[in-house]
Each structure stands twice: as structure tokens, then as C-alpha cells.
Protein backbone atom coordinates (compact mmCIF):
# COMPACT_ATOMS: atom_id res chain seq x y z
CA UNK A 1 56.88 -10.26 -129.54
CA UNK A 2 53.27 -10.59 -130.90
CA UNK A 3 53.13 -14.26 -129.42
CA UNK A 4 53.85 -12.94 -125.63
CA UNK A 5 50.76 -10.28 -126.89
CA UNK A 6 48.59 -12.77 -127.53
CA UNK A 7 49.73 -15.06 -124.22
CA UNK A 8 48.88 -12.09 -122.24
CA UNK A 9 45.65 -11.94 -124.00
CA UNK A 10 44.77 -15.34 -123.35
CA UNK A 11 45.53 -15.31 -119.27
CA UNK A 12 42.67 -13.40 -118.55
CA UNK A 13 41.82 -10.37 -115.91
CA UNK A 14 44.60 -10.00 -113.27
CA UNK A 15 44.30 -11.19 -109.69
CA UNK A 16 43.38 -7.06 -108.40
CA UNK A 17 40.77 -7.25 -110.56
CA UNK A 18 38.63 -10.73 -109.72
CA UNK A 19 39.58 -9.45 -106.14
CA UNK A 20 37.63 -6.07 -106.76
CA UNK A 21 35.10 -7.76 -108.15
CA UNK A 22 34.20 -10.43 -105.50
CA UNK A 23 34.48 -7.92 -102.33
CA UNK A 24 31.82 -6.25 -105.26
CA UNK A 25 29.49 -9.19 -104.65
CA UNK A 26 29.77 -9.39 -101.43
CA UNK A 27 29.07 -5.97 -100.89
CA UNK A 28 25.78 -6.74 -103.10
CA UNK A 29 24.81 -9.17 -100.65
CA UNK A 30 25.34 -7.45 -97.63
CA UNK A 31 23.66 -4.68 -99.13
CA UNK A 32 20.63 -6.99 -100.27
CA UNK A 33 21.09 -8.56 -96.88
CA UNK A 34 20.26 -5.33 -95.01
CA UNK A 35 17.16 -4.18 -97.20
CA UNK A 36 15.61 -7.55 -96.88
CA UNK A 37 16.37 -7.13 -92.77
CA UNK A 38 15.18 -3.47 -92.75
CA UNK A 39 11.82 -4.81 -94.68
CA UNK A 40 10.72 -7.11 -92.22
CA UNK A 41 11.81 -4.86 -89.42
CA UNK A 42 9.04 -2.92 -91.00
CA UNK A 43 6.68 -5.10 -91.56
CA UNK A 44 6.83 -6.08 -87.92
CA UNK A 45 6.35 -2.63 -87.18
CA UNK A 46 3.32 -1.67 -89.18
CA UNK A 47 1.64 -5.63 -87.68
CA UNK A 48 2.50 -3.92 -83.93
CA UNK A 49 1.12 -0.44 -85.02
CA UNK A 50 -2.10 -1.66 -86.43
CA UNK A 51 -2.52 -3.96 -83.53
CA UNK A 52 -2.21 -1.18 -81.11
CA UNK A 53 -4.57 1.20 -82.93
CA UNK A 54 -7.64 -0.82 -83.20
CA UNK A 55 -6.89 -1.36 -79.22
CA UNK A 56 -6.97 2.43 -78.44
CA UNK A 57 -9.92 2.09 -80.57
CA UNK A 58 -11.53 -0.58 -78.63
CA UNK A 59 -10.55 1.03 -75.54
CA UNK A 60 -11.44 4.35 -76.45
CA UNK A 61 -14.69 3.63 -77.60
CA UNK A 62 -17.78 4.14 -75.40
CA UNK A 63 -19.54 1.41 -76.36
CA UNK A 64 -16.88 -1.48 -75.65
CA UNK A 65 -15.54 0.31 -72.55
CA UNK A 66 -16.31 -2.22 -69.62
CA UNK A 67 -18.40 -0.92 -66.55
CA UNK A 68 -16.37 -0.92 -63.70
CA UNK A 69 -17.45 1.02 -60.43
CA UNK A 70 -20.56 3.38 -59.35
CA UNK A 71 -20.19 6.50 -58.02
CA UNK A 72 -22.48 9.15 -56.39
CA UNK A 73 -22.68 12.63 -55.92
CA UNK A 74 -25.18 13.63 -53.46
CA UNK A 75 -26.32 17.59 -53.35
CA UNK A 76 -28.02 19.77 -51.29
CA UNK A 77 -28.12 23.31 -52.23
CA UNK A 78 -29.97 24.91 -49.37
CA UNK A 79 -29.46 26.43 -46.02
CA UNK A 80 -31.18 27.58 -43.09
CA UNK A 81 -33.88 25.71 -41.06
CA UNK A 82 -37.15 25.92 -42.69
CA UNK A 83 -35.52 23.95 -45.78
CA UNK A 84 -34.63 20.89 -43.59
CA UNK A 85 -36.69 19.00 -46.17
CA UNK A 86 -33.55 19.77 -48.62
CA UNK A 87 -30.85 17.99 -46.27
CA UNK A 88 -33.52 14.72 -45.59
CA UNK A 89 -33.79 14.34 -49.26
CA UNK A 90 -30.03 14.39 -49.72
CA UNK A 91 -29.94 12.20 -46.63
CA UNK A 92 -31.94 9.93 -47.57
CA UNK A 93 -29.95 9.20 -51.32
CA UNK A 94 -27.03 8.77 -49.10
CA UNK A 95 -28.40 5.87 -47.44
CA UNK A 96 -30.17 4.37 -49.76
CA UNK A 97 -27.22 4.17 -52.51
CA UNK A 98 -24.93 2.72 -49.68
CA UNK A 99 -27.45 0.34 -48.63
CA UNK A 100 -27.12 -0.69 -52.32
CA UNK A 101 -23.56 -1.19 -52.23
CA UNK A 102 -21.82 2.29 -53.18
CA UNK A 103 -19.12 2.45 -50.65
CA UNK A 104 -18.48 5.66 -48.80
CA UNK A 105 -15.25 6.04 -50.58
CA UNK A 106 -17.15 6.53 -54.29
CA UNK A 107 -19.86 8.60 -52.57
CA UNK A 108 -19.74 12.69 -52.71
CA UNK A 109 -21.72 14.43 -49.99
CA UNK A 110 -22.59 17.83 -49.93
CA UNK A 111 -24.52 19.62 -47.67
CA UNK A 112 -24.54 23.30 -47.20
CA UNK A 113 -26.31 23.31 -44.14
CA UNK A 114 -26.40 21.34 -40.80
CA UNK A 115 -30.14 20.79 -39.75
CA UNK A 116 -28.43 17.76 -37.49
CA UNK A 117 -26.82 20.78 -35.17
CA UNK A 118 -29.33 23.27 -35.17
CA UNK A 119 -30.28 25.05 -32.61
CA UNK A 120 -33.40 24.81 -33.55
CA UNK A 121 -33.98 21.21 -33.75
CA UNK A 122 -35.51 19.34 -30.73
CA UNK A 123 -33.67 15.97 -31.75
CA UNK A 124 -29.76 17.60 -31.45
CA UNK A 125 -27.79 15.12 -33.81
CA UNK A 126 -30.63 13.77 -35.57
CA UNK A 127 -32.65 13.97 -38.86
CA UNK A 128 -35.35 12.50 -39.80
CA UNK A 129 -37.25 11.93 -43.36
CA UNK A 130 -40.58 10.91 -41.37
CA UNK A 131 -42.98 11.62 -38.64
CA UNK A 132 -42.12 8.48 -37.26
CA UNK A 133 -39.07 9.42 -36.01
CA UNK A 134 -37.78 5.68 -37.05
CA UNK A 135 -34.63 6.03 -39.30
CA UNK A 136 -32.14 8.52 -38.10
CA UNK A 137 -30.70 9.78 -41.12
CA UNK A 138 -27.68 11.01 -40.01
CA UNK A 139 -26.34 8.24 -37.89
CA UNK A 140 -23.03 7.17 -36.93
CA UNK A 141 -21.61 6.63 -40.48
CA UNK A 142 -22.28 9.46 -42.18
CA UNK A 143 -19.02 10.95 -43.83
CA UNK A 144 -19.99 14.59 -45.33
CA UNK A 145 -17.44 15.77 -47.90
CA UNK A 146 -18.05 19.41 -48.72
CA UNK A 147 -20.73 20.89 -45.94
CA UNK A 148 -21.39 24.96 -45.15
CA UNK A 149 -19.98 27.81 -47.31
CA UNK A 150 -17.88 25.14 -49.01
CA UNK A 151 -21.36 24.20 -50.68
CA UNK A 152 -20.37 26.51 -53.65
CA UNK A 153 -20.78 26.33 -57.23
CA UNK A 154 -17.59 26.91 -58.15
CA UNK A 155 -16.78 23.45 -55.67
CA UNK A 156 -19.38 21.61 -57.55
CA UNK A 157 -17.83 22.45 -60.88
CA UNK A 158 -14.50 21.44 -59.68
CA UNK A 159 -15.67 18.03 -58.08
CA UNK A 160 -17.53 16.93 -61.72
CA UNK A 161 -14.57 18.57 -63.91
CA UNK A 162 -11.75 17.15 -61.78
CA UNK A 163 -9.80 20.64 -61.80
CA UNK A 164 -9.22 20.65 -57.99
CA UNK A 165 -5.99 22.47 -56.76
CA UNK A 166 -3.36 20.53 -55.03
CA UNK A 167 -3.90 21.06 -51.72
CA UNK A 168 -7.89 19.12 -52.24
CA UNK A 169 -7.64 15.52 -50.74
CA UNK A 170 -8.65 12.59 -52.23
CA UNK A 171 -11.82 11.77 -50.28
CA UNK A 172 -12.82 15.09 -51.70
CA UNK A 173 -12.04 14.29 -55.55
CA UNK A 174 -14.45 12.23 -57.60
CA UNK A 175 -12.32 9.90 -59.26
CA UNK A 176 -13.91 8.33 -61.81
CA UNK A 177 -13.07 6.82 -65.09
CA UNK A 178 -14.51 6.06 -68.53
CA UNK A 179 -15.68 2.70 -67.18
CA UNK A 180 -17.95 4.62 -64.32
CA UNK A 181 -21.51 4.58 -64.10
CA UNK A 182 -22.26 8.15 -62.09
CA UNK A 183 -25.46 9.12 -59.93
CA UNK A 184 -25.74 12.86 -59.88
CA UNK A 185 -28.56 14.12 -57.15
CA UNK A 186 -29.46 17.84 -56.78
CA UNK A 187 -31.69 19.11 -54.35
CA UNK A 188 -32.98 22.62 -53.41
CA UNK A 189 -35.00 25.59 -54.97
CA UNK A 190 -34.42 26.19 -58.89
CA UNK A 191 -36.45 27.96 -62.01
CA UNK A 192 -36.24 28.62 -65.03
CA UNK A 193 -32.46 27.05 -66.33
CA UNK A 194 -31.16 27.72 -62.52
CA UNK A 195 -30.68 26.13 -59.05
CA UNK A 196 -29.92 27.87 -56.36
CA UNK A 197 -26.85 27.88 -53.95
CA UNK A 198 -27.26 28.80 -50.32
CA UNK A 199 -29.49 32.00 -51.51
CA UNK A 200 -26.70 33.50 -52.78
CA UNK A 201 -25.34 32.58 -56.18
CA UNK A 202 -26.90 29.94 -59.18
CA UNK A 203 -25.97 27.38 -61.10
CA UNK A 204 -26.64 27.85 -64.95
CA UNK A 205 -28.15 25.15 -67.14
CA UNK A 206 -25.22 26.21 -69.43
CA UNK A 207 -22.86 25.57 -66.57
CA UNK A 208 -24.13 22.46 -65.99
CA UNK A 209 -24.27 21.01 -69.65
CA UNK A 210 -20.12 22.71 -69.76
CA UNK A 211 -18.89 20.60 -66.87
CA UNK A 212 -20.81 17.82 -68.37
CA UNK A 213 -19.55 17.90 -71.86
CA UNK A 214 -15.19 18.48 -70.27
CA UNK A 215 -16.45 14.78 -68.09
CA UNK A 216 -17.31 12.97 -71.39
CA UNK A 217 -14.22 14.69 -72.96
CA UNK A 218 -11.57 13.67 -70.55
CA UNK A 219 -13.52 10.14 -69.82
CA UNK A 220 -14.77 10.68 -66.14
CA UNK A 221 -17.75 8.63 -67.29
CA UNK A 222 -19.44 5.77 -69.29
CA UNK A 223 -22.75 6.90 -68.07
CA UNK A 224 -24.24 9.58 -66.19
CA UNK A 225 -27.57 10.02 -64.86
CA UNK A 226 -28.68 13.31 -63.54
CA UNK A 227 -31.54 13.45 -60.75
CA UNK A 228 -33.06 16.85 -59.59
CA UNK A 229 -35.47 17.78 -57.20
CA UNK A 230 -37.00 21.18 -57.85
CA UNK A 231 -39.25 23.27 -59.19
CA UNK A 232 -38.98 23.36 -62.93
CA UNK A 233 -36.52 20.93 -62.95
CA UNK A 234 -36.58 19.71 -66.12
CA UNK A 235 -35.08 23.22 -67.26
CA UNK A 236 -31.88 22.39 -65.72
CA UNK A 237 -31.59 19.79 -69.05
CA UNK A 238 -32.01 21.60 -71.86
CA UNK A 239 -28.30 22.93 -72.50
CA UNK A 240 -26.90 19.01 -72.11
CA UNK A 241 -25.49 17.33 -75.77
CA UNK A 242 -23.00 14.43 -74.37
CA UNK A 243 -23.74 11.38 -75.03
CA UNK A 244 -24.81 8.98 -72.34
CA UNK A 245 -26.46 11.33 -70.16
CA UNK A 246 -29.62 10.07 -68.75
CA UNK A 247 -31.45 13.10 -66.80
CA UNK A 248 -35.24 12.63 -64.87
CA UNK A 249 -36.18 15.91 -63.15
CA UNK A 250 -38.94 16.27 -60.77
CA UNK A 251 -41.20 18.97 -62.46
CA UNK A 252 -41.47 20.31 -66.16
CA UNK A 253 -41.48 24.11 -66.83
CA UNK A 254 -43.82 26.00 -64.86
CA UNK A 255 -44.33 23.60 -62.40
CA UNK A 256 -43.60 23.63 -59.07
CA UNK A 257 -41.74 20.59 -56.45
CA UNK A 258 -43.75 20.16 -53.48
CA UNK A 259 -43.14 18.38 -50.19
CA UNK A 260 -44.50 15.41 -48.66
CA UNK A 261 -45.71 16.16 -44.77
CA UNK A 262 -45.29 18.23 -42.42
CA UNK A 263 -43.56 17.14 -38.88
CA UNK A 264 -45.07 19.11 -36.24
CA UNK A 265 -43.14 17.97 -33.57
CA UNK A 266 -39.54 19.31 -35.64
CA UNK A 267 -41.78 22.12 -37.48
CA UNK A 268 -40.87 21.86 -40.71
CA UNK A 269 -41.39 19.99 -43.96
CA UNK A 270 -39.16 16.73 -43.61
CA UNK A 271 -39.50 15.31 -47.39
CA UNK A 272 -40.22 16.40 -50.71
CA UNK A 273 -42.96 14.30 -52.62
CA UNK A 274 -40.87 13.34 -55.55
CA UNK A 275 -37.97 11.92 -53.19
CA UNK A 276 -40.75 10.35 -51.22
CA UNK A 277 -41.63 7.98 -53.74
CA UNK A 278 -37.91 7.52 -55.32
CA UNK A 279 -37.47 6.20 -51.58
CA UNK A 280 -40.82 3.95 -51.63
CA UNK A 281 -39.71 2.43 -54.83
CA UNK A 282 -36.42 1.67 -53.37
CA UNK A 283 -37.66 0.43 -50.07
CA UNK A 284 -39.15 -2.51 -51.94
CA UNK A 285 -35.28 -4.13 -53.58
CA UNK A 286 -31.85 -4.93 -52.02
CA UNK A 287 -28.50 -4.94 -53.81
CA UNK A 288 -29.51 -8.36 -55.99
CA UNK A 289 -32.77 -7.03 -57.58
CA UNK A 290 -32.80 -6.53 -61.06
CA UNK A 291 -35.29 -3.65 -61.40
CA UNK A 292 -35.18 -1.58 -64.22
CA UNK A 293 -34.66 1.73 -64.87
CA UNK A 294 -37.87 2.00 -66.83
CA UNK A 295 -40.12 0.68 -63.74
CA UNK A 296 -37.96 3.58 -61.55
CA UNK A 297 -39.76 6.31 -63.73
CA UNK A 298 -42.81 4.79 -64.44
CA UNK A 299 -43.56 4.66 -61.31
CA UNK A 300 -43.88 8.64 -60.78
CA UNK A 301 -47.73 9.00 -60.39
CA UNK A 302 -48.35 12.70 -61.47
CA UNK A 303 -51.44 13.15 -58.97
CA UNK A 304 -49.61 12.07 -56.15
CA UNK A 305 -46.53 14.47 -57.07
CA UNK A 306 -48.62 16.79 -57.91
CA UNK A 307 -46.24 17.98 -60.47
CA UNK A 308 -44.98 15.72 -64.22
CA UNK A 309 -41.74 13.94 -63.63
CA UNK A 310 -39.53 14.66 -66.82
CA UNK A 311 -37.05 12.58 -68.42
CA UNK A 312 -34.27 13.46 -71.01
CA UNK A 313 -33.36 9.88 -72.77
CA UNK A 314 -32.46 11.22 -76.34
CA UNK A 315 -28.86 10.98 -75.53
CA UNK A 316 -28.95 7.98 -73.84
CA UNK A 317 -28.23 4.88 -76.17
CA UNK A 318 -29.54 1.87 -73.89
CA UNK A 319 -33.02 0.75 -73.45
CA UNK A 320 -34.25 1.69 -70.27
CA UNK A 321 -36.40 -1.76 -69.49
CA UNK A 322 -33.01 -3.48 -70.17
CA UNK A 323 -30.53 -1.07 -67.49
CA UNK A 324 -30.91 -2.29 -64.02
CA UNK A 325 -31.53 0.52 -61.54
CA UNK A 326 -28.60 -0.94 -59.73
CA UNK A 327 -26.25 0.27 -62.51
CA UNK A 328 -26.86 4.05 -60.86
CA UNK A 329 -27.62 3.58 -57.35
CA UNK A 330 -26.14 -0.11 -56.73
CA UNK A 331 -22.78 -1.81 -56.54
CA UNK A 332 -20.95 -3.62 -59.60
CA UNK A 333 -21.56 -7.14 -59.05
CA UNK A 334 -18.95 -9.58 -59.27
CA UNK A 335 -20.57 -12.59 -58.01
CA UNK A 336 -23.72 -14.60 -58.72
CA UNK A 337 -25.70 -15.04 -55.91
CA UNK A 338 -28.26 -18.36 -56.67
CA UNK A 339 -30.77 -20.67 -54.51
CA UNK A 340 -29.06 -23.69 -56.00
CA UNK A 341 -25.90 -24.85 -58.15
CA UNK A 342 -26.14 -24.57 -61.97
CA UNK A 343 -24.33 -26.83 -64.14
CA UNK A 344 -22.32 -25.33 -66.86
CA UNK A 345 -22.82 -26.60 -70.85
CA UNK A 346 -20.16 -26.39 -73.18
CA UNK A 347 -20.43 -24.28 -76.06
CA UNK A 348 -19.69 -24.67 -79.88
CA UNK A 349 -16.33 -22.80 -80.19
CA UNK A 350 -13.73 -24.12 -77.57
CA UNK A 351 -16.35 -24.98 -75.15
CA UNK A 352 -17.28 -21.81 -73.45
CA UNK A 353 -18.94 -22.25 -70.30
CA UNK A 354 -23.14 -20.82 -70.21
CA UNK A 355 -24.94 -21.18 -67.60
CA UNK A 356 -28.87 -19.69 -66.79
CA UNK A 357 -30.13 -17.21 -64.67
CA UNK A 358 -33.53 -16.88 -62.60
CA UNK A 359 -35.75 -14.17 -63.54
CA UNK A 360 -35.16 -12.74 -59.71
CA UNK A 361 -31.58 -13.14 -60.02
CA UNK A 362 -29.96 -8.84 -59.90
CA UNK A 363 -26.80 -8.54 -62.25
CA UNK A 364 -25.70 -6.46 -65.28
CA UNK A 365 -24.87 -8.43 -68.80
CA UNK A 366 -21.15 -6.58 -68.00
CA UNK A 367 -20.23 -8.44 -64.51
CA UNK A 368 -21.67 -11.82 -65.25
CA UNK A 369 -19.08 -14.45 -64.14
CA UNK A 370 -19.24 -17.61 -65.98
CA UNK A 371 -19.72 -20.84 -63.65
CA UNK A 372 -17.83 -23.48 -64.71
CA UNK A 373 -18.27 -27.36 -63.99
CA UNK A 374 -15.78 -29.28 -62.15
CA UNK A 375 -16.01 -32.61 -63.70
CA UNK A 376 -13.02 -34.22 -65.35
CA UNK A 377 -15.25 -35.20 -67.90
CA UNK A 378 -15.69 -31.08 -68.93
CA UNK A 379 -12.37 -30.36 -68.18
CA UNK A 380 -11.53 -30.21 -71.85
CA UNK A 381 -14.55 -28.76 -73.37
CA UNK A 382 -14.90 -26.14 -70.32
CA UNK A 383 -11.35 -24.91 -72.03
CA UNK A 384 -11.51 -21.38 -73.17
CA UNK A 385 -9.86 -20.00 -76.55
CA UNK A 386 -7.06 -18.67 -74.87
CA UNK A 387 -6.22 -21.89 -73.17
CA UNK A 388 -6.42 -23.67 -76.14
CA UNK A 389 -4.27 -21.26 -78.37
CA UNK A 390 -1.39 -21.13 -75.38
CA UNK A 391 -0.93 -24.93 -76.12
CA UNK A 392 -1.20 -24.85 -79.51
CA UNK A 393 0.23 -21.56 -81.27
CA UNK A 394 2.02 -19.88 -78.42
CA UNK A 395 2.36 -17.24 -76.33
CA UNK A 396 1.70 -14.12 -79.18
CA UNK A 397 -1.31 -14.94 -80.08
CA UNK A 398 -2.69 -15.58 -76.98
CA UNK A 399 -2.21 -11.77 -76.06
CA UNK A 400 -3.58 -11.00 -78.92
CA UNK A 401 -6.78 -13.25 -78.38
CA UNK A 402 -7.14 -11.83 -75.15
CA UNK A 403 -7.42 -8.16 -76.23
CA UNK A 404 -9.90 -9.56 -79.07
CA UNK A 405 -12.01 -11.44 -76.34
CA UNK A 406 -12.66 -7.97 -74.59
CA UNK A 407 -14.22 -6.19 -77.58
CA UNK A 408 -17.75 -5.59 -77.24
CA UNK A 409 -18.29 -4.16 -80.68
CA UNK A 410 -18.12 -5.81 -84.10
CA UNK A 411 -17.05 -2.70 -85.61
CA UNK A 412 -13.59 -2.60 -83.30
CA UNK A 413 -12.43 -6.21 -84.15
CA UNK A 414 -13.59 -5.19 -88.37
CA UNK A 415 -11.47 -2.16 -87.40
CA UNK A 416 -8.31 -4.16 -86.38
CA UNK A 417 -8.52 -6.97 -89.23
CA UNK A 418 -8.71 -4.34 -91.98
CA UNK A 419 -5.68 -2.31 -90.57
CA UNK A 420 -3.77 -5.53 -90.29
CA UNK A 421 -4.82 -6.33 -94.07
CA UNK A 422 -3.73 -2.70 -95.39
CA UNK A 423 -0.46 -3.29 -93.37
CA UNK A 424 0.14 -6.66 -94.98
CA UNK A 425 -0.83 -4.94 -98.44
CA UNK A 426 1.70 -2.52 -97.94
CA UNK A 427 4.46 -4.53 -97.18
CA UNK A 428 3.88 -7.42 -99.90
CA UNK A 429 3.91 -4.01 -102.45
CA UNK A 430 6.90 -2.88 -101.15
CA UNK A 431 8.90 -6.25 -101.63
CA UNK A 432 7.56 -6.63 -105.03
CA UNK A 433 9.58 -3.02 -106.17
């Protein structure tokens, strides 16, 4: 009896039990298995989240937004016939910014009179911003958005904010987005903080710096440039705090706006003096001059305005002898226009193409195109990064690379390395536990 003991003894655990305990191990693994899966399912998943933050950063950011179109709006606040002046000077910014490039389609006219149809004018169909009677303002192309009692301030609110109701077409709607570069003329009689509509109600300086400050906030601009001619113009400014707003006004407080010349042959006033010599200046450049923004206002001579030309340029971040004019009142280039070819040189990293420009040559550091050479011998050093990387990593980082290649600020790629770093931190702690 005590030997069978002991021969049970000596056999060991029973098969139940080594079967218990492998389906045990196995369960281990599979368990380990799953953590290991969930861990880099996670990992992935911070790497993607990271990613995608510093690119709403990127994107989001004012600075490294790209400039993409131009738009206008074009405003003349007064009616009846003895401010004809009023409707020449918004006439006249009409033409000129579509001689520059802005197509009719990015251009908002308002006019809350028509001189042109007048029964008092002696030219029916016709307006005129000189004695000469050369230029016919209002032409055959002339597509007025908002004109008459639709003039209103309430319409001019809606057109900068956006908040149109439903029934509003879209040749009516300024459509802008945070890459636009906006041209905002105002024309009429004002004082102190005020312009007037049509005699019968006033825009604020409050109201103004309001619908300004919802634009920047829901990203109808990159930059805006308000223009005003009236009296004490520069009054109209002094409520704005967005950032990127660029604001010249024809007369400082006190002061009034006066016109030009007379026309005695219509009877009225057909220019103001401050237009006048915006128009002069412009006269002189096409759509491929790269005039400045500085020479614009410096070239406001106070005796012959007979008034001080203002300018707001504290929220404004770019220097104004480096922004073309053409930025405001011109087209986006997207070609280079030359007098003879260039030849492209390759540069240090992955041979990106450079080529030079002439000092006459009209285009913004944003829409240069590179030029590349067509020689087989540049072929490979005329490759770009991401044409390298797609042959030689793959297709992953090559979308990455060309999100990177579009950031204009250091601070956005620093922003997107050190997220990627805390998310790799994160993870290599975790599997360490």
C-alpha cells in the first residue's frame, strides 16, 4: 500500500492539470499579444495626431497662410447730383483695379446713386473723372453689385461679415478666404468717427472696427487695407485692433477732403483731389510693376491735397517698401513675365532650382514660380526633395515633406518636431511600465 503511495507520488501532475496550465500560457500570450498590438495602435495614433496639429497650426497661422486671390470692395456712399464727384471716384477704383487684373467676379461695386442716368446730366450714360471728356467711366463693362437704396449700412456690414440671407446671390457675396489680400474703398461725406449713407443713416467707427475684427475671426482675410476719401477720414480708424489691417485716409481730424476741378460743361465737381493723385500714381504702372506700397503714400503731397493724408500701419506686420501695391489693387501673379530666358542653378540641398529677377520685373515673394532648366545634364540636380524622397523612402514621407515644404514659419515646423518628440516620449514610457 505505501509503495503504490509513493508511485503515485512519483508520476507527477495529472494530464487536466498540464492541460490547464498550457491553455494558461497561451492565454498569457494572447493577452501579451493584444497589449503589445493595442500599444502601437497608439503610438500610430498619437504620430498621426501630432502630425495633424502642427498642420492646423501651420494652416491656421497668419503668417504661413499663402496669398491666394485679391479682392475689392468699391463704395460710394452718396446720392443726388451735385455729389457726382463721389460716383467718379468710385468709378475710377473700379477701373483702375481691373485694369490691374482684379476680375469682375472678386470686385464689389456699390453705388447709391446713378449720375450715369440722370436727368440732369448732358452726357446720358456717361461719367466722366475729367474735363476732357476722354475716359468714359462707366462703359460697357461695368457690373454694379449693390446700387440705390440697396446702398445701406446694414448691406455693407453684411457684404464684409459674410452674414447674407439665403436668398443673396453669389455675385453679391464677397467670398474671400484667409489667403485674400482685400482693397476696401469708401467714398462720400464723413466727420468725426462717421461716414455718411445716402443722407440718411451713418456708419460708426465702432461699426466698422466690429465687422472688421468677425473678418479676421472667421478668416475672410490675410490682409486688409482700408482706403477712405473724406473729410476727417482718418477718424474712421481709430476703433480698428485686428491684425493686418493697413488703413490710409485722406484727411486727419479737423480737416476737410476737397475736390479736384470743376466741369462746367456737366456742372459739378467730377474728382476729389486725394483720388486724383491715387489715379496719377497709378496711371504711371501696369499689372507687372513692382511699386511699393510705401511710394503709393509717399507720394500724397499735402499742398496739393490741401489736406494730410493719414496712415494707420501699427497693426500691419510687413514693411511697406517691401509690399507691392499690386498685392491690393493688382492680380496674384502666377507667371514670370522676362525680356530673356534665365538659366536655373542648382542649389545645395536636392538641387532646388533659383533663378534672378530684374529690378523692373512686378511679382510678390508668395507667387514666384521657379524656372527650371531643361538640360539632361540638370535633370538630376534640378530634382526637388520630394522627388528624391518618393524614390528613396516612399510614399509617407513624401506627404509629409510636402506639408513641411509649405511652412513659411520656423516656429510651425519647431511646433510639429516637438509634438512628434513628446508623442514618441510618451509611448517609449508607456512600454517601459
Amino acid at each position: 500500500m505505501a509503495s503504490r503511495d509513493r508511485a503515485t507520488a512519483v508520476a507527477g501532475p495529472s494530464p487536466t492539470t498540464a492541460h490547464t496550465a498550457e491553455e494558461a500560457a497561451r492565454a498569457y500570450q494572447i493577452s501579451q499579444l493584444s497589449k503589445l498590438h493595442m500599444k502601437v495602435a497608439v503610438m500610430i495614433s498619437l504620430i498621426f495626431l501630432s502630425y495633424s496639429v502642427a498642420i492646423a497650426y501651420s494652416s491656421s497661422s497668419p503668417e504661413t497662410t499663402m496669398h491666394t486671390n485679391n479682392w475689392a470692395v468699391l463704395v460710394c456712399t452718396s446720392r443726388f447730383w451735385f455729389n457726382y464727384r463721389h460716383m467718379a471716384n468710385t468709378l475710377s477704383l473700379y477701373r483702375t483695379v481691373k485694369r490691374l487684373g482684379i476680375p469682375d467676379e472678386r470686385i464689389i461695386l456699390m453705388l447709391a446713386d446713378d449720375m450715369a442716368c440722370n436727368a440732369r446730366n448732358k452726357y446720358p450714360a456717361q461719367v466722366f473723372n475729367n474735363e476732357n471728356h476722354r475716359l468714359n467711366l462707366y462703359g460697357d463693362n461695368v457690373e454694379v453689385d449693390y446700387r440705390g437704396y440697396e446702398v445701406t449700412v446694414e448691406n455693407f456690414l453684411r457684404v464684409l461679415t459674410g452674414r447674407h440671407e439665403t436668398a443673396v446671390p453669389r455675385s453679391k457675396r464677397l467670398l474671400s478666404d484667409e489667403g485674400s489680400h482685400i482693397l476696401l474703398y469708401m467714398t462720400g461725406h464723413g466727420g468725426d468717427e462717421f461716414l455718411k449713407f445716402q443722407d440718411s443713416e451713418e456708419l460708426q467707427s465702432h461699426d466698422l472696427a466690429d465687422a472688421v475684427k468677425q473678418m479676421k475671426e472667421k478668416r475672410r482675410f490675410k490682409e486688409l487695407l482700408i482706403m477712405v476719401d473724406t473729410c476727417q477720414a482718418s477718424t474712421l480708424f481709430s476703433q480698428l485692433h485686428s491684425p493686418g489691417v493697413l488703413a490710409i485716409g485722406s484727411s486727419m481730424k479737423g480737416e476737410n477732403s476737397y475736390s479736384h476741378h470743376l466741369d462746367s460743361d456737366v456742372g459739378v465737381s467730377v474728382v476729389d483731389r486725394f483720388t486724383f493723385y491715387t489715379l496719377a500714381f497709378f496711371e504711371r504702372l501696369n499689372m507687372y510693376d513692382n511699386a511699393s506700397l510705401s511710394s503709393l503714400f509717399n507720394s500724397y503731397n499735402p499742398n496739393l491735397l490741401m489736406s494730410t493724408a493719414y496712415y494707420r500701419m501699427d497693426l500691419y506686420q510687413r514693411h511697406l517698401e517691401e509690399e507691392p501695391v499690386t498685392n491690393f489693387f493688382g492680380s496674384v501673379m502666377k507667371t514670370i513675365h522676362t525680356d530673356s530666358a534665365y538659366r536655373s542653378q542648382s542649389n545645395k540641398k536636392f538641387g532646388a532650382a533659383k533663378t534672378k529677377m530684374s529690378l523692373d520685373q512686378s511679382i510678390s515673394d508668395t507667387d514666384r514660380r521657379i524656372l527650371r532648366n531643361s538640360d539632361e545634364e540638370d535633370q538630376f540636380n534640378n530634382l526637388t526633395a520630394e522627388e528624391y524622397l518618393r524614390d528613396s523612402v516612399g510614399q509617407p514621407w513624401c506627404a509629409i515633406l510636402s506639408n513641411v515644404n509649405t511652412f513659411e514659419s520656423i516656429d510651425a515646423f519647431v511646433c510639429y518636431g516637438l509634438l512628434s518628440m513628446l508623442s514618441l516620449l510618451i509611448f517609449f514610457t508607456w512600454l517601459s511600465k
